[in-house]
Protein backbone atom coordinates (compact mmCIF):
# COMPACT_ATOMS: atom_id res chain seq x y z
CA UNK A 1 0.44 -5.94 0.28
CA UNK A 2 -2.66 -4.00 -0.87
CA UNK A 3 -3.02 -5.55 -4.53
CA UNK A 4 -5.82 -3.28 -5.56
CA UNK A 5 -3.94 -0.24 -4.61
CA UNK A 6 -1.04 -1.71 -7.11
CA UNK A 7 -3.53 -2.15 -9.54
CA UNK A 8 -5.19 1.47 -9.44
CA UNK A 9 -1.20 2.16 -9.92
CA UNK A 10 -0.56 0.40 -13.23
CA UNK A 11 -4.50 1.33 -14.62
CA UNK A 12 -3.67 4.84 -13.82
CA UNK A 13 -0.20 4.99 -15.16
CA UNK A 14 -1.57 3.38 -18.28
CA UNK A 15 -4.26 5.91 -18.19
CA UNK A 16 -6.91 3.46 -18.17
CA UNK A 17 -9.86 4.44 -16.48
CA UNK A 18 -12.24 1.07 -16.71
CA UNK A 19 -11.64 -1.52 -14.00
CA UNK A 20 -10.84 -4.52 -14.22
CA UNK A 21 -11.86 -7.82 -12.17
CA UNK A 22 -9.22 -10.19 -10.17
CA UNK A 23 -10.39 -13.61 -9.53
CA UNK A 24 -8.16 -16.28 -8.01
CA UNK A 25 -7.67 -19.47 -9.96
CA UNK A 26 -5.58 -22.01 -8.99
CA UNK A 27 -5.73 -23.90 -12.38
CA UNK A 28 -4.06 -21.13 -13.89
CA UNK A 29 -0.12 -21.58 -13.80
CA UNK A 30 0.50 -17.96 -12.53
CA UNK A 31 -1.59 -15.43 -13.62
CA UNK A 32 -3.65 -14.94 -17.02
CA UNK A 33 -5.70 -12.07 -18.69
CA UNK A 34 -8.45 -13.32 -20.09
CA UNK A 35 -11.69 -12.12 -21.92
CA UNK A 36 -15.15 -13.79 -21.32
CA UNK A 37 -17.94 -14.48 -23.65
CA UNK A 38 -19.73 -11.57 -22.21
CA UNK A 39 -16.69 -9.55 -23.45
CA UNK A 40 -16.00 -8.62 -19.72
CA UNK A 41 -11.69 -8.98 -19.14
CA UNK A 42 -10.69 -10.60 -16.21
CA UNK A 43 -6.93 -11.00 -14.32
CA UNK A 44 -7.07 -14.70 -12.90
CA UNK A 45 -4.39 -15.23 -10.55
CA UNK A 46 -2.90 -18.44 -8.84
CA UNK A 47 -2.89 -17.03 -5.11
CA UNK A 48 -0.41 -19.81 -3.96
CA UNK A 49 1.81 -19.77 -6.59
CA UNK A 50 2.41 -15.82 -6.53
CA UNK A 51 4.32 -15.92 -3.12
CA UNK A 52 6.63 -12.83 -2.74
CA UNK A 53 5.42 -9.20 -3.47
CA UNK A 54 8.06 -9.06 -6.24
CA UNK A 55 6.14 -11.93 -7.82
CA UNK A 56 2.83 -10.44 -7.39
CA UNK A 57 3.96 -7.34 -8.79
CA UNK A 58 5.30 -8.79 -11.58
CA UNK A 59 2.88 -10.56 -12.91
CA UNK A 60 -0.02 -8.32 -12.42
CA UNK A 61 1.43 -5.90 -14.03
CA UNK A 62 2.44 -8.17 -17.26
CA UNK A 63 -1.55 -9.44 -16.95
CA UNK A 64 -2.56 -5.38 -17.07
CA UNK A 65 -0.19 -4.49 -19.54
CA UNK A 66 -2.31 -7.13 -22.30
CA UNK A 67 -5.64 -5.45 -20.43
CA UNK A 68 -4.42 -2.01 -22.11
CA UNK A 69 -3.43 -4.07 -25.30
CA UNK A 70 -6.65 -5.37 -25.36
CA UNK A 71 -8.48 -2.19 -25.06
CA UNK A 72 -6.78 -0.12 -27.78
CA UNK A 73 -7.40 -2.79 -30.09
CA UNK A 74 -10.92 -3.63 -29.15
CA UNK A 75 -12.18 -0.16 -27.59
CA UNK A 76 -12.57 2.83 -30.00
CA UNK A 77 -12.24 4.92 -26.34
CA UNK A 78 -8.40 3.69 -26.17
CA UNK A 79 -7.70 4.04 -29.85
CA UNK A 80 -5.36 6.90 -29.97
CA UNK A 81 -3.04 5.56 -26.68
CA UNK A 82 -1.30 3.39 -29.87
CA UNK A 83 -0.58 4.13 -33.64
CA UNK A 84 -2.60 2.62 -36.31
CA UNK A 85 0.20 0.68 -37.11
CA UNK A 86 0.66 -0.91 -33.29
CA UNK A 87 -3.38 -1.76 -33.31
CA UNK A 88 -3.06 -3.58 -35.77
CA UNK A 89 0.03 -5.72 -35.02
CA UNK A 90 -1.42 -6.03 -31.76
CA UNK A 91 -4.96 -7.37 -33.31
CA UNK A 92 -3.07 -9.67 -35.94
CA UNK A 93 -1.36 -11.41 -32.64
CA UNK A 94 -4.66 -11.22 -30.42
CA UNK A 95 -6.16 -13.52 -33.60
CA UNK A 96 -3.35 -15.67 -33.91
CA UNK A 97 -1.58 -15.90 -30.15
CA UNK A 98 0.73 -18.63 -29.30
CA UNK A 99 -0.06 -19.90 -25.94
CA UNK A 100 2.30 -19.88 -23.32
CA UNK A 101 6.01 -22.00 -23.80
CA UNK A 102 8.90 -21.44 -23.24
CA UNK A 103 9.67 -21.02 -26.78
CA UNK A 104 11.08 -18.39 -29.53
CA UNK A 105 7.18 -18.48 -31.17
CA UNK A 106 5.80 -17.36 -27.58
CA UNK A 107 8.31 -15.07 -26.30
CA UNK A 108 8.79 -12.75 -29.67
CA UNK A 109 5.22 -12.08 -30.05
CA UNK A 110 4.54 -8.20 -30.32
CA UNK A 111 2.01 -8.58 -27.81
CA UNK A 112 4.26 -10.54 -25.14
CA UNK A 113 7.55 -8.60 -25.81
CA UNK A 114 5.12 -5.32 -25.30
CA UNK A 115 3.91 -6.43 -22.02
CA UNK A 116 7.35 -8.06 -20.73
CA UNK A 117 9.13 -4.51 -21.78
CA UNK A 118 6.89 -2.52 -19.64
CA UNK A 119 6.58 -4.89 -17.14
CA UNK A 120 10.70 -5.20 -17.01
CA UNK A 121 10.90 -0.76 -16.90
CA UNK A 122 7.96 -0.68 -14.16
CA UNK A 123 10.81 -3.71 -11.80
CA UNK A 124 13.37 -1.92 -12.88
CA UNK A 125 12.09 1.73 -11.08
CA UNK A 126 10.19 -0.35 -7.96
CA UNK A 127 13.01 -2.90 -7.23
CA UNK A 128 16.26 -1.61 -9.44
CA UNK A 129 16.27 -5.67 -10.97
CA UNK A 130 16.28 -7.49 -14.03
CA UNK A 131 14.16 -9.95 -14.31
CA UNK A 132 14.50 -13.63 -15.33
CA UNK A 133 12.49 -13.62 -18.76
CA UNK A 134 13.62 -9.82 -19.58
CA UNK A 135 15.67 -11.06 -23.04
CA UNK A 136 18.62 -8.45 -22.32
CA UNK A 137 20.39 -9.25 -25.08
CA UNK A 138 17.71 -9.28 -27.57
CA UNK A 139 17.45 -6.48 -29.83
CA UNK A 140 13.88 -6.70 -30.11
CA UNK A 141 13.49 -6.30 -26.21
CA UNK A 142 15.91 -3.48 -25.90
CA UNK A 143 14.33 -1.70 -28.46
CA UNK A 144 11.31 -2.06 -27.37
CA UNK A 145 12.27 -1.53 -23.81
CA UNK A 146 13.61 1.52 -24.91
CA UNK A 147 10.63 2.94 -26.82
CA UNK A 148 8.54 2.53 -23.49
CA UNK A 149 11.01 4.34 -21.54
CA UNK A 150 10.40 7.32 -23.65
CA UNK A 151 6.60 7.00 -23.33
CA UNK A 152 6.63 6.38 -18.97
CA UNK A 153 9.70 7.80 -17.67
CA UNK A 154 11.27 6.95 -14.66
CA UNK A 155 10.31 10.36 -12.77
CA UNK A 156 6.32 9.82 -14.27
CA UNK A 157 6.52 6.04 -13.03
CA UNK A 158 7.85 7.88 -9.65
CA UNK A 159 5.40 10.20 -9.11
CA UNK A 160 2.39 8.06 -10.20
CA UNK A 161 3.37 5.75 -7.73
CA UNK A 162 3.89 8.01 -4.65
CA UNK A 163 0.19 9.21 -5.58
CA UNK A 164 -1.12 5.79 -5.08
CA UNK A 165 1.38 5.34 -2.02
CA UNK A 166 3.29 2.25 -3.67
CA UNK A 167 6.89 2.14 -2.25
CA UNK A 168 10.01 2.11 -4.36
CA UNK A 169 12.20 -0.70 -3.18
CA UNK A 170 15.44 -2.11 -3.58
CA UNK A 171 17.09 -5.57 -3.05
């Protein structure tokens, strides 16, 4: 699997035109977005625990999902992609972010329902699946969910990805 072309994928359907650096870590459970001193964002992913395409996908596209979070809260260039109001929701939960658990506290933050909403529509158009920590149920996922769908439709998902030459799949 070419994981940069997947990545120009995402950036582009996200409209982001600044890179962004992958580094493997294996310290890192799965994958993690992170920002360094030198304000410089990085992707770190565990290279042997992603070990399926589907896996990879997923959680590179969760990691770029808080890249584009990050930058229309902390890059006047990416302001208007968001409201006012999303900035600074976003920003309130950058400041006060519960690390990962599997807990109500982590999972209901704005910034990780955001990113596991548009990570769920983008698995839903590649592979046609649901995936494990997609809260169905939840009101606050569906929502949400839906509010994305109106911003990347299924047919723009479609024909960003046969520009970059990503395959849609189904199992």
């Amino acid at each position: 699997m070419n994981i940069k072309k997947y990545i120009d994928f995402i950036l582009d359907l996200l409209t982001i035109e600044d890179d962004i650096e992958i580094k493997y870590d294996r310290d890192v459970k799965i994958a993690k977005f992170v920002v360094y001193d030198d304000n410089k964002p990085c992707i770190l992913l565990n290279d042997i625990m992603l070990t399926n395409e589907i896996e990879v996908r997923y959680a590179v596209t969760h990691e770029l999902r808080h890249y584009y979070q990050w930058l229309v809260v902390y890059n006047e260039e990416y302001y208007d992609l968001e409201n006012k109001s999303t900035r600074s929701i976003w920003k309130d939960n950058f400041k006060h972010y519960v690390p990962y658990k599997k807990s109500v506290k982590y999972t209901h933050q704005p910034l990780e329902v955001d990113a596991v909403c548009f990570t769920q529509l983008i698995m839903m158009t590649l592979y046609n699946i649901i995936m494990d920590d997609f809260k169905k149920n939840d009101l606050t996922f569906k929502d949400r969910l839906y509010n994305l769908s109106l911003d990347f439709t299924k047919e723009e998902i479609i024909e960003v990805m046969k520009f970059h030459g990503i395959k849609k799949y189904s199992y």
